[in-house]
N, C-alpha and C. Protein backbone atom coordinates (compact mmCIF):
# COMPACT_ATOMS: atom_id res chain seq x y z
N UNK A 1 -1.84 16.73 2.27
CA UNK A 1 -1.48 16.90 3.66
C UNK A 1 -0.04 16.46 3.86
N UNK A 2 0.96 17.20 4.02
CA UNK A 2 2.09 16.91 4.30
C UNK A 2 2.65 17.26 5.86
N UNK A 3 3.49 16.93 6.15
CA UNK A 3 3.86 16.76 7.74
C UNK A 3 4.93 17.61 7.86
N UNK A 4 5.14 18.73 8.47
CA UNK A 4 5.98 19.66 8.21
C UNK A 4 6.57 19.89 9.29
N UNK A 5 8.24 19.37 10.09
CA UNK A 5 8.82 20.09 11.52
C UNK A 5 9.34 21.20 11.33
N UNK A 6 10.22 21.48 12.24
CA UNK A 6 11.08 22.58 12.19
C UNK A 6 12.40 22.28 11.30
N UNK A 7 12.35 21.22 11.58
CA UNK A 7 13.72 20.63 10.43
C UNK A 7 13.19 20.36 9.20
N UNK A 8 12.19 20.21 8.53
CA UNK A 8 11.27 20.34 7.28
C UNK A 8 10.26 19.06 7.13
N UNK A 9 10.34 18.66 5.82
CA UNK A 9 9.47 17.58 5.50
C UNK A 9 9.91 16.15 6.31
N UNK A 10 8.82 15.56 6.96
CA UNK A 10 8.87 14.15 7.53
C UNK A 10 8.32 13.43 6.59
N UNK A 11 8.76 12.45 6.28
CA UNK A 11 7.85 11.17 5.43
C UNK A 11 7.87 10.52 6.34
N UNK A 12 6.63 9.58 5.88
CA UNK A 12 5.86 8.51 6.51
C UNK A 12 6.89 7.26 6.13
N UNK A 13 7.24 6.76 7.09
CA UNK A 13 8.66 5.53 6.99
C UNK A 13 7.48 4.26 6.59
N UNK A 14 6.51 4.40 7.87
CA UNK A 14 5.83 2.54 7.96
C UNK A 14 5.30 2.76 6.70
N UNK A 15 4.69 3.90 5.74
CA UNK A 15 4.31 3.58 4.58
C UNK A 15 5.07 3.18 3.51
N UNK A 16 6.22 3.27 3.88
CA UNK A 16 7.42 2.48 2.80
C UNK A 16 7.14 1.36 2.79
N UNK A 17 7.18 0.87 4.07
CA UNK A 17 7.30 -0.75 4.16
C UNK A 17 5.92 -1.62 3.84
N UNK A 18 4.91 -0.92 3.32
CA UNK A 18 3.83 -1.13 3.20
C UNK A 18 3.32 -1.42 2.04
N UNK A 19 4.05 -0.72 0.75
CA UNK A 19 3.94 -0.34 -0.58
C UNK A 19 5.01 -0.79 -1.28
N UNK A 20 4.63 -1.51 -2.46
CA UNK A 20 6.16 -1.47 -3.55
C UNK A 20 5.92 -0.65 -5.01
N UNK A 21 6.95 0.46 -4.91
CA UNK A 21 7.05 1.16 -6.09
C UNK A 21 7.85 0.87 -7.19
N UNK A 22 7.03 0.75 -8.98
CA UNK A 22 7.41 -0.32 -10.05
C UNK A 22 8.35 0.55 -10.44
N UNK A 23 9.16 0.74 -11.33
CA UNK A 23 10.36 1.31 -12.14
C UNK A 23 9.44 2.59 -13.11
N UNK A 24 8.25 1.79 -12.92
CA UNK A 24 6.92 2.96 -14.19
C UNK A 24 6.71 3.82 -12.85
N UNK A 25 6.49 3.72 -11.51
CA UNK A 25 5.71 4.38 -11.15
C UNK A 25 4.07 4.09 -10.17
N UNK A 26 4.15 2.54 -10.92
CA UNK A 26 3.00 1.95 -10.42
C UNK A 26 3.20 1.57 -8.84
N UNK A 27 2.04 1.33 -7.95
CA UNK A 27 2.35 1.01 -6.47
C UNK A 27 1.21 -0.13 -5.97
N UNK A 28 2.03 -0.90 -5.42
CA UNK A 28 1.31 -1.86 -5.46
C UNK A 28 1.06 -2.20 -3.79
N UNK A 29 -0.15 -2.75 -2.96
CA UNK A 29 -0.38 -2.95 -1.66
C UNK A 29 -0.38 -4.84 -1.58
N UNK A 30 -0.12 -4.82 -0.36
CA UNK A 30 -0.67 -6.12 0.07
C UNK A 30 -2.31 -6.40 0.22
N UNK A 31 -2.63 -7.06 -0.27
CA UNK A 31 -3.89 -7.56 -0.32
C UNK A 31 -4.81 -8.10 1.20
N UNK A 32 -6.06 -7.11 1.16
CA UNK A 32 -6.35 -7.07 2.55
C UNK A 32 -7.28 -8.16 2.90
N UNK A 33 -7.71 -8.63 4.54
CA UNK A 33 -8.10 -9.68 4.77
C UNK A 33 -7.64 -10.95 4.76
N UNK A 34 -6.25 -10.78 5.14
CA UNK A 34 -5.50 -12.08 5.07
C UNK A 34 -4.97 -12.31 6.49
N UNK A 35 -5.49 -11.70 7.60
CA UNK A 35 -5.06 -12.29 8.37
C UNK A 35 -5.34 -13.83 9.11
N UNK A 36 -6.76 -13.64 9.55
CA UNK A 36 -7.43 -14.57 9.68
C UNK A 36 -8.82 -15.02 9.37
N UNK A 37 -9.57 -16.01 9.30
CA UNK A 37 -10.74 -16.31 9.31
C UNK A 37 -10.88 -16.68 7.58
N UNK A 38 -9.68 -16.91 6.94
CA UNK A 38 -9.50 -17.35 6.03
C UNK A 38 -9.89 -19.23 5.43
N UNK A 39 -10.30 -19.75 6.65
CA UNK A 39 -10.54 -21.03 6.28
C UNK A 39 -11.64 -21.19 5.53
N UNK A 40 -12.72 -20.22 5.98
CA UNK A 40 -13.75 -20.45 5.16
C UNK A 40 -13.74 -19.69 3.42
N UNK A 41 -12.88 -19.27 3.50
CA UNK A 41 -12.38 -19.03 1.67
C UNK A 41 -12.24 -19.92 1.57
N UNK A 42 -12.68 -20.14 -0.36
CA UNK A 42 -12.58 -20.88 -1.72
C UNK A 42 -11.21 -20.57 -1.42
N UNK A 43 -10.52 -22.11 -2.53
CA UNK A 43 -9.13 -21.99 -2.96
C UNK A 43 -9.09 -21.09 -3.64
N UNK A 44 -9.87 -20.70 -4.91
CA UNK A 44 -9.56 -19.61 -5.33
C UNK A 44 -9.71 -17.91 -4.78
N UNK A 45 -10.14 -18.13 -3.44
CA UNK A 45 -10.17 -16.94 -3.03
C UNK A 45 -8.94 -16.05 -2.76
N UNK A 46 -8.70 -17.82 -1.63
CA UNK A 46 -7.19 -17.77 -1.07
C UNK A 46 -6.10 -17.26 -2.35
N UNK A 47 -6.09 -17.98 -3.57
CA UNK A 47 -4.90 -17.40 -4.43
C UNK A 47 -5.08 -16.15 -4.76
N UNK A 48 -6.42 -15.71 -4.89
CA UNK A 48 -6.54 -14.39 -5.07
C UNK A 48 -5.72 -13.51 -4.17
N UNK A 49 -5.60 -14.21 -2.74
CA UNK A 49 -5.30 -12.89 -2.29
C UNK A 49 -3.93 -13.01 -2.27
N UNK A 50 -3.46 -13.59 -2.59
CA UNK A 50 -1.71 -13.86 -2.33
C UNK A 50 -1.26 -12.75 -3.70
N UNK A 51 -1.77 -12.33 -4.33
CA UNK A 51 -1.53 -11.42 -5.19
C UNK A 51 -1.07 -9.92 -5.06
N UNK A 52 -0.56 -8.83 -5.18
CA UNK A 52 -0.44 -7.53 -4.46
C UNK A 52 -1.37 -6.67 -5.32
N UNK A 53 -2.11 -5.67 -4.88
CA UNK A 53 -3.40 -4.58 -5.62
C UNK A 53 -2.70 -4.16 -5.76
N UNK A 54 -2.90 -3.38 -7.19
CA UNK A 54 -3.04 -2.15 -7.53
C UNK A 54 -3.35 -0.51 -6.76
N UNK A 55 -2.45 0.68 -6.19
CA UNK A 55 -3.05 1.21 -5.59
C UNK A 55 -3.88 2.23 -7.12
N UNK A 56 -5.29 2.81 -6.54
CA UNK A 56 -5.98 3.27 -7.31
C UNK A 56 -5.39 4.68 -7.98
N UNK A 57 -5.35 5.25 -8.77
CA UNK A 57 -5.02 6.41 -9.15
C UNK A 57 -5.26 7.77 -8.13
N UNK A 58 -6.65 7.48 -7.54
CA UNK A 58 -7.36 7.99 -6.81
C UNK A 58 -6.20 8.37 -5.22
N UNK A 59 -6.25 7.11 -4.99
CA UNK A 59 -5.40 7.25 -3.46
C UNK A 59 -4.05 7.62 -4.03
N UNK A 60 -3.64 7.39 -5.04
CA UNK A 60 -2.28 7.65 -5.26
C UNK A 60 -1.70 8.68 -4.96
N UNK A 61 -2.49 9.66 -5.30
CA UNK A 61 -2.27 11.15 -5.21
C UNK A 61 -1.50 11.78 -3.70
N UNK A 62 -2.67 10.64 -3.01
CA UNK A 62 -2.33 10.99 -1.09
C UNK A 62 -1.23 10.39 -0.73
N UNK A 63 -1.58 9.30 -1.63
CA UNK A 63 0.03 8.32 -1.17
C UNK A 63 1.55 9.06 -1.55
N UNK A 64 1.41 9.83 -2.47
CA UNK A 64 2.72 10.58 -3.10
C UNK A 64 2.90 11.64 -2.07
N UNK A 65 1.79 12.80 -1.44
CA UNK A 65 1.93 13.28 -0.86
C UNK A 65 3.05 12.89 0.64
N UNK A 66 2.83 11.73 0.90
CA UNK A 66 3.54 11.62 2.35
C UNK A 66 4.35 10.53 2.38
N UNK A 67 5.02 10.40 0.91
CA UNK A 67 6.27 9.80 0.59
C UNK A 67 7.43 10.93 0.61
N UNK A 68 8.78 10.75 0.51
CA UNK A 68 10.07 12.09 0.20
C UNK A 68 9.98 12.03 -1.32
């Protein structure tokens, strides 16, 4: 699904700022459920999430789509 004006292709800007793309290719997200209600996480939950995911191969595909 790409986003198409009269002036041509739009990319999705806030998804820039959302994602970091590796030098390979790889894309990585912020790790979800961190806003609040975090007290009742394990310490190790908490470090878990301070970590950035992996996006899946799967979503990747969509994610490339509505990048430039």
């Amino acid at each position: 699904m790409t986003i198409m004006s009269a002036k041509g292709f739009r990319p999705k800007k806030a998804l820039l700022k959302r994602i970091k793309i590796t030098g390979n290719g790889k894309m990585f997200r912020r790790q979800t459920r961190m806003n609040h209600f975090n007290a009742k996480d394990t310490g190790e939950g908490t470090r878990r999430k301070r970590k950035e995911s992996l996006i899946t191969k799967a979503d990747e595909k969509a994610v490339k789509q509505l990048l430039p």
